[in-house]
PDB file of N, CA and C in Angstrom:
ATOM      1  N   UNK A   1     -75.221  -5.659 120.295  1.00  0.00           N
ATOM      2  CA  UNK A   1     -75.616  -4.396 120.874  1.00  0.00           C
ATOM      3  C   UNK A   1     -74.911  -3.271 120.130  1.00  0.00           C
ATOM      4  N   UNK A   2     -75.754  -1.866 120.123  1.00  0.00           N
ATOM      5  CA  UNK A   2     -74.982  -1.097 119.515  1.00  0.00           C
ATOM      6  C   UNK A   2     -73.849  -0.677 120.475  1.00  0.00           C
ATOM      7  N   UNK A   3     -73.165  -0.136 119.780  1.00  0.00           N
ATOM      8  CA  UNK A   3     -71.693   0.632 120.803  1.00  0.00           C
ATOM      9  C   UNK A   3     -72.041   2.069 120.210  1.00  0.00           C
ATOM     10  N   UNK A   4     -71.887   2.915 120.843  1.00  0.00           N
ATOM     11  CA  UNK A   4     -71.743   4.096 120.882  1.00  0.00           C
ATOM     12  C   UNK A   4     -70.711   4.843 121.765  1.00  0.00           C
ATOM     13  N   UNK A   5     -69.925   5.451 121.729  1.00  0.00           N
ATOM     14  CA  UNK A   5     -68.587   5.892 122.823  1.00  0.00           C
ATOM     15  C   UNK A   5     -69.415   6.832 123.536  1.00  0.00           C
ATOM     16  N   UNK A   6     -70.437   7.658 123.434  1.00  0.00           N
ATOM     17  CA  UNK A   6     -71.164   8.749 124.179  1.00  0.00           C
ATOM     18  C   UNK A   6     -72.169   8.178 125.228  1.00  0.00           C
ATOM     19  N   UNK A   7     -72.873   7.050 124.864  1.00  0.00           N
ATOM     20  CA  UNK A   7     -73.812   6.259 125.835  1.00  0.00           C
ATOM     21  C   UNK A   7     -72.868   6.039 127.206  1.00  0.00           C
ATOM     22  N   UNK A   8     -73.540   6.467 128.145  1.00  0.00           N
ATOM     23  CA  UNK A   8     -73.181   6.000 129.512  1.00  0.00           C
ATOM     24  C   UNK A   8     -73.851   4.396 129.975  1.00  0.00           C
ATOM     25  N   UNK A   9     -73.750   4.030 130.469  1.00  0.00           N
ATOM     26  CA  UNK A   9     -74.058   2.274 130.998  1.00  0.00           C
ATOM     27  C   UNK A   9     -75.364   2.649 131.128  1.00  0.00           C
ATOM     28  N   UNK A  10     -76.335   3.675 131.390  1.00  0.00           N
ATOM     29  CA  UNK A  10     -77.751   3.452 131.723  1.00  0.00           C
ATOM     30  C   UNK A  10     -78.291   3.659 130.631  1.00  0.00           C
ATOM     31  N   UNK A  11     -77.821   4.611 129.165  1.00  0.00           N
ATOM     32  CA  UNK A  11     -78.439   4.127 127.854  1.00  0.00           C
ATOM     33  C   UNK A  11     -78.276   2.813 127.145  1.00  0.00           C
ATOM     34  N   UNK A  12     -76.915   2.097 127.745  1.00  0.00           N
ATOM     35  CA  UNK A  12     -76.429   1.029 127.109  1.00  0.00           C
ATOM     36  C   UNK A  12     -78.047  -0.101 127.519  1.00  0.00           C
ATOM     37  N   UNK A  13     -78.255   0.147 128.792  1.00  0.00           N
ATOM     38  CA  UNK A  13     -79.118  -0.255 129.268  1.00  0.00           C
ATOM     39  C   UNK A  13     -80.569  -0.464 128.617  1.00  0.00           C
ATOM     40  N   UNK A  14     -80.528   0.772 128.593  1.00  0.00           N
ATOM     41  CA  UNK A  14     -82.256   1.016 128.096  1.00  0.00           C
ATOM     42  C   UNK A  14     -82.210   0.609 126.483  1.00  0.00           C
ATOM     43  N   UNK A  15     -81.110   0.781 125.323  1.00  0.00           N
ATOM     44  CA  UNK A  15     -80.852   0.274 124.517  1.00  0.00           C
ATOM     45  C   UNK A  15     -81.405  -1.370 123.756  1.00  0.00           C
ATOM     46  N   UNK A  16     -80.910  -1.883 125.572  1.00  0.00           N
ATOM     47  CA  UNK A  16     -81.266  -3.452 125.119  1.00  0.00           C
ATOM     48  C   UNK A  16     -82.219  -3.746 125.501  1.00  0.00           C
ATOM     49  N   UNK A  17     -82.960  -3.132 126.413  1.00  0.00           N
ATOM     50  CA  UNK A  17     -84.329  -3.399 126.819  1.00  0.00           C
ATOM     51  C   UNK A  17     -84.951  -3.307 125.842  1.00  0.00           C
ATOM     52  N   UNK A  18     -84.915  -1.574 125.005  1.00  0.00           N
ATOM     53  CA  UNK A  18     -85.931  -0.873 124.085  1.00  0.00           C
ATOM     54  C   UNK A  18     -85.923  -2.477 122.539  1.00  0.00           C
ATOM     55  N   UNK A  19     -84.359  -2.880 122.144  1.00  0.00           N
ATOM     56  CA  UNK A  19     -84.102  -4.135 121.703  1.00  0.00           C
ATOM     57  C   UNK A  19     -84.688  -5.601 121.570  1.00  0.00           C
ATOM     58  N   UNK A  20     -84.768  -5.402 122.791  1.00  0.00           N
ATOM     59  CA  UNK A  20     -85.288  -7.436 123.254  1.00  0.00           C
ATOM     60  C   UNK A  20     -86.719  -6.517 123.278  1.00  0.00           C
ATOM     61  N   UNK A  21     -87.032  -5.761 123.483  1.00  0.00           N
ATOM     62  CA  UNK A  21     -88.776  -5.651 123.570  1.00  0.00           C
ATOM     63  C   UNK A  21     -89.530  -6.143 121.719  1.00  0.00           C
ATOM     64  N   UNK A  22     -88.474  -5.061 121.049  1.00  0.00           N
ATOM     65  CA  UNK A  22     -88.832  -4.863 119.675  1.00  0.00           C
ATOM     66  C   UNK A  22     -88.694  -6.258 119.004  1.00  0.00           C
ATOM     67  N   UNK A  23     -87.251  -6.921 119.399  1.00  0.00           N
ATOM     68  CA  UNK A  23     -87.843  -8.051 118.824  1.00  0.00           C
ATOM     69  C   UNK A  23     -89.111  -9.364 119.269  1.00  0.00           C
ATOM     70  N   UNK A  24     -88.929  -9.215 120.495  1.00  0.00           N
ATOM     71  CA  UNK A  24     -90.090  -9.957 121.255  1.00  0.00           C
ATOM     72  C   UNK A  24     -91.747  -9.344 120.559  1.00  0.00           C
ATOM     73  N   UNK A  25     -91.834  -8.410 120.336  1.00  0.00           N
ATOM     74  CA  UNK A  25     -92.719  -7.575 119.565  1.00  0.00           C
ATOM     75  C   UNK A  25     -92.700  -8.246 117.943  1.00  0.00           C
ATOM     76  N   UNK A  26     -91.905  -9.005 117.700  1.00  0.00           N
ATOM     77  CA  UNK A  26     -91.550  -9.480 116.361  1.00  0.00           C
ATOM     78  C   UNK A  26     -90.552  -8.359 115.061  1.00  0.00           C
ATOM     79  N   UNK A  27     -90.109  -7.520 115.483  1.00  0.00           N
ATOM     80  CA  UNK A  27     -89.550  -6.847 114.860  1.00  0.00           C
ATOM     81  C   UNK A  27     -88.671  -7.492 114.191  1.00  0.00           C
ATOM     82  N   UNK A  28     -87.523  -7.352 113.210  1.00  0.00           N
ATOM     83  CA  UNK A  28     -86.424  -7.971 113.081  1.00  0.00           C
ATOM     84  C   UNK A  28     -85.333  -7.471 113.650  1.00  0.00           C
ATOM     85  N   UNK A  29     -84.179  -7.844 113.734  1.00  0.00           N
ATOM     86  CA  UNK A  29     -83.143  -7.662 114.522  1.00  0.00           C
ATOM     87  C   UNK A  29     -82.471  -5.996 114.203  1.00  0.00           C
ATOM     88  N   UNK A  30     -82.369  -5.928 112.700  1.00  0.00           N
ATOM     89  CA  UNK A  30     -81.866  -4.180 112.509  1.00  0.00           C
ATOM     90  C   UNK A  30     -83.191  -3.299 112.443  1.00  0.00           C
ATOM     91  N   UNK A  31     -84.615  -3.734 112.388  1.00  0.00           N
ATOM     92  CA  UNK A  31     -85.266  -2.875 112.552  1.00  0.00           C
ATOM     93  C   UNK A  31     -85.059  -2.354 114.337  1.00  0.00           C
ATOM     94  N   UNK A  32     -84.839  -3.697 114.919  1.00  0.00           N
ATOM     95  CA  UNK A  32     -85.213  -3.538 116.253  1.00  0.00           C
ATOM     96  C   UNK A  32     -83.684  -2.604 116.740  1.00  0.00           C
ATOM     97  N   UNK A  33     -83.203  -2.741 115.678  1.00  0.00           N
ATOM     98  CA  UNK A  33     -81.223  -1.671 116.435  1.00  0.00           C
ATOM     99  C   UNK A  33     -82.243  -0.561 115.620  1.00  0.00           C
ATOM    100  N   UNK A  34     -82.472   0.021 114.939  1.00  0.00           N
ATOM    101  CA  UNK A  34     -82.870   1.223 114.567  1.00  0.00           C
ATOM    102  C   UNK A  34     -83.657   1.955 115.527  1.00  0.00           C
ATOM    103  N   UNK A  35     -84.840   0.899 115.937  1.00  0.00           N
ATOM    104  CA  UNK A  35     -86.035   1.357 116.914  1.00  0.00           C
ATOM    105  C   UNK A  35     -84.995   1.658 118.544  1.00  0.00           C
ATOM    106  N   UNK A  36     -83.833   1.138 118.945  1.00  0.00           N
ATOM    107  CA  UNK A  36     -83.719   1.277 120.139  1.00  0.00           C
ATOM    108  C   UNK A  36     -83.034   2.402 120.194  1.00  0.00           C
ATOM    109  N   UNK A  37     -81.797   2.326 119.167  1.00  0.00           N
ATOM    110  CA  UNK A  37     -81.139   3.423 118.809  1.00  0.00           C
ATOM    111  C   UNK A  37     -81.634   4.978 118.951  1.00  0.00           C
ATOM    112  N   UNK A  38     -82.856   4.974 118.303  1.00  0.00           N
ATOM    113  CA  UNK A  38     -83.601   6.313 118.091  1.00  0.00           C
ATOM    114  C   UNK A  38     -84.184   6.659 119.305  1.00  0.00           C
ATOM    115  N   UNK A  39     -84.694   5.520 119.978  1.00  0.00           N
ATOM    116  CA  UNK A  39     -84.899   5.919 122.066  1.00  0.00           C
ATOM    117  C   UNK A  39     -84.214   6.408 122.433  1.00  0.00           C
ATOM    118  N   UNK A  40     -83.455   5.804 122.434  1.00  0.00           N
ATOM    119  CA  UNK A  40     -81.807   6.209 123.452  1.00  0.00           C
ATOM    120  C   UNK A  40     -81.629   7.702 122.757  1.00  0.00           C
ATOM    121  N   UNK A  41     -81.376   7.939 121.479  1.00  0.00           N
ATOM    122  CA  UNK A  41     -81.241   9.269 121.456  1.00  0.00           C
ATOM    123  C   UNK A  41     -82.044  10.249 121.683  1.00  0.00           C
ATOM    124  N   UNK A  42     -83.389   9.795 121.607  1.00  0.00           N
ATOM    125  CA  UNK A  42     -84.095  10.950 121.587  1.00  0.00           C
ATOM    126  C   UNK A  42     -84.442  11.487 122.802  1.00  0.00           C
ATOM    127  N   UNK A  43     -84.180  10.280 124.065  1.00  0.00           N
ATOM    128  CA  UNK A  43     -84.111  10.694 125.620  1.00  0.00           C
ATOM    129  C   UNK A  43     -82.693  11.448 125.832  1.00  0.00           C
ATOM    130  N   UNK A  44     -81.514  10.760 125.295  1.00  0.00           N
ATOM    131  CA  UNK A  44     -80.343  12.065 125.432  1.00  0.00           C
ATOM    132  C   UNK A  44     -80.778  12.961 124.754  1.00  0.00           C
ATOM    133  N   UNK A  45     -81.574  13.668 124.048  1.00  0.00           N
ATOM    134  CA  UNK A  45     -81.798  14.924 123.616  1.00  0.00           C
ATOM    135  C   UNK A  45     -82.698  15.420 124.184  1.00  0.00           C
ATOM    136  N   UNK A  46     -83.493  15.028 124.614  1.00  0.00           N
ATOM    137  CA  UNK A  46     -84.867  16.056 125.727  1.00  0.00           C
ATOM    138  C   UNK A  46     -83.773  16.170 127.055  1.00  0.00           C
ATOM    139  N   UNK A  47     -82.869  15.167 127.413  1.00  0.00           N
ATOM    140  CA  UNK A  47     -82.246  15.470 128.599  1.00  0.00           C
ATOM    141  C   UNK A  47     -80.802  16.846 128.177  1.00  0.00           C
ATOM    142  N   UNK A  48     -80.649  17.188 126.730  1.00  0.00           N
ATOM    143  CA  UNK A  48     -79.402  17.901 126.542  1.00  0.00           C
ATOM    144  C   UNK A  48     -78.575  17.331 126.918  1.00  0.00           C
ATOM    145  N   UNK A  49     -78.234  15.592 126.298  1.00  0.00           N
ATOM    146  CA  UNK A  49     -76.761  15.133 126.592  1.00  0.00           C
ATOM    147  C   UNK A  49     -76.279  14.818 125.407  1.00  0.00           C
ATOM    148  N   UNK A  50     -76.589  15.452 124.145  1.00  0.00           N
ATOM    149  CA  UNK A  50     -76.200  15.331 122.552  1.00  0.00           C
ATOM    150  C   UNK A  50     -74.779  15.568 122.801  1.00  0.00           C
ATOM    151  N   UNK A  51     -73.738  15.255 122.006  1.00  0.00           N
ATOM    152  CA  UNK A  51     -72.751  16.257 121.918  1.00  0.00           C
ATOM    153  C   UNK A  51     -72.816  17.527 121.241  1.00  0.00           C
ATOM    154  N   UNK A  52     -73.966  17.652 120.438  1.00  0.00           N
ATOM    155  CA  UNK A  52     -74.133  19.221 119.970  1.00  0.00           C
ATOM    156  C   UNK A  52     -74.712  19.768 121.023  1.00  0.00           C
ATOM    157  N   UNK A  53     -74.942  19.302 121.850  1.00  0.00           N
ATOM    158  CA  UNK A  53     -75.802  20.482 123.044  1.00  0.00           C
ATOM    159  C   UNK A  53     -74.708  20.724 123.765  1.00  0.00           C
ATOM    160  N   UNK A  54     -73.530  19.619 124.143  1.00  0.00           N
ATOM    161  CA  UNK A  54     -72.549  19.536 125.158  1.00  0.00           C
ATOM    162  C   UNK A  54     -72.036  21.131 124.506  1.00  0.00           C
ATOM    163  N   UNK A  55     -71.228  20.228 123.619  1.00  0.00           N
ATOM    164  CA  UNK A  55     -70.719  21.745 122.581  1.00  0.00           C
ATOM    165  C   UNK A  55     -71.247  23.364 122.879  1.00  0.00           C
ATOM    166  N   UNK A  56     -72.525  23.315 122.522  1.00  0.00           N
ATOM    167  CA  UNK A  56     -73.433  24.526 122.473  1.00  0.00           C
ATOM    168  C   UNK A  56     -73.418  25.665 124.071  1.00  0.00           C
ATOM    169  N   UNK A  57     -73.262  24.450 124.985  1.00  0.00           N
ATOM    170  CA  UNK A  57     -73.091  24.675 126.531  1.00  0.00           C
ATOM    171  C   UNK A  57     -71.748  25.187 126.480  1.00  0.00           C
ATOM    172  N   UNK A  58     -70.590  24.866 126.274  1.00  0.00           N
ATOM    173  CA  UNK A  58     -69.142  24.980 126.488  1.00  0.00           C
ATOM    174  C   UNK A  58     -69.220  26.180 125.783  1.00  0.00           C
ATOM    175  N   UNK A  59     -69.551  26.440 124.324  1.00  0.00           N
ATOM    176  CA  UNK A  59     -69.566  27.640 123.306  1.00  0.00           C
ATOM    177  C   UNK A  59     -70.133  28.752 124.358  1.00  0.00           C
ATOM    178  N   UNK A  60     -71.434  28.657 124.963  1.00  0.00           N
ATOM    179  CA  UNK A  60     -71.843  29.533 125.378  1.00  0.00           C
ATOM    180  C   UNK A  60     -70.861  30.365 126.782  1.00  0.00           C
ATOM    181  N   UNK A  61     -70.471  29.605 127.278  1.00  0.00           N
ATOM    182  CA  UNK A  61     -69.445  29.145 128.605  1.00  0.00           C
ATOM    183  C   UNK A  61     -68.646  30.768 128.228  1.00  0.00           C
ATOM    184  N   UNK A  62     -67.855  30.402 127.597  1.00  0.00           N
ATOM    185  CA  UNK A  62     -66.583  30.996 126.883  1.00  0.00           C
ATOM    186  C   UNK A  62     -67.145  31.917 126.610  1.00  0.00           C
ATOM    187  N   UNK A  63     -68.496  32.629 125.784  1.00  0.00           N
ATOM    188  CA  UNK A  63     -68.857  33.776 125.433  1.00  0.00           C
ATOM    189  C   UNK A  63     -69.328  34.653 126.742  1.00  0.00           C
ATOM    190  N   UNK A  64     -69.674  34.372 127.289  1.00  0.00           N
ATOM    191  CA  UNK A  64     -70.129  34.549 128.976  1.00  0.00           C
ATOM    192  C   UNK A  64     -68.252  34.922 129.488  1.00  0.00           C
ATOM    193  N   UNK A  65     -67.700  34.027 129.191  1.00  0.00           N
ATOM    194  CA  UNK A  65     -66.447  34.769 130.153  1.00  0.00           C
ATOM    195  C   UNK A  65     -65.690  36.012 128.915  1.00  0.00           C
ATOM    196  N   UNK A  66     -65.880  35.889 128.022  1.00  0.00           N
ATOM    197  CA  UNK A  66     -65.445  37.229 127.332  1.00  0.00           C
ATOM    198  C   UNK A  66     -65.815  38.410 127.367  1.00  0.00           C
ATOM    199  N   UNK A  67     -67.570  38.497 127.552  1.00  0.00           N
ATOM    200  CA  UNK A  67     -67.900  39.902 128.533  1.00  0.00           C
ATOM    201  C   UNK A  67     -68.166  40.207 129.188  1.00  0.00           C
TER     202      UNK A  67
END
């Protein structure tokens, strides 16, 4: 499985599903880490849980309390 330190247990989740599907689909094993990989992120990014969005949120935070 991939590890990622930012995935919470419910991407870890969907990870291995998106995984065992791709290879059950016949994929091979690193196509099928590429294909799950890119799920998982691309649902943390429509949801804004990137760490560049985290970031972008906190940046904005701070400019908001300066004026």
């Amino acid at each position: 499985m991939a590890r990622n330190n930012h995935w919470d247990p419910d991407d870890q989740k969907q990870y291995q599903h998106v995984h065992d599907s791709e290879v059950d689909r016949g994929q091979d094993e690193r196509a099928a880490e590429r294909i799950a990989a890119a799920t998982v992120n691309k649902q943390r990014t429509r949801e804004g849980r990137t760490l560049r969005q985290e970031q972008e949120r906190r940046d904005q935070g701070k400019d908001n309390k300066k004026g």
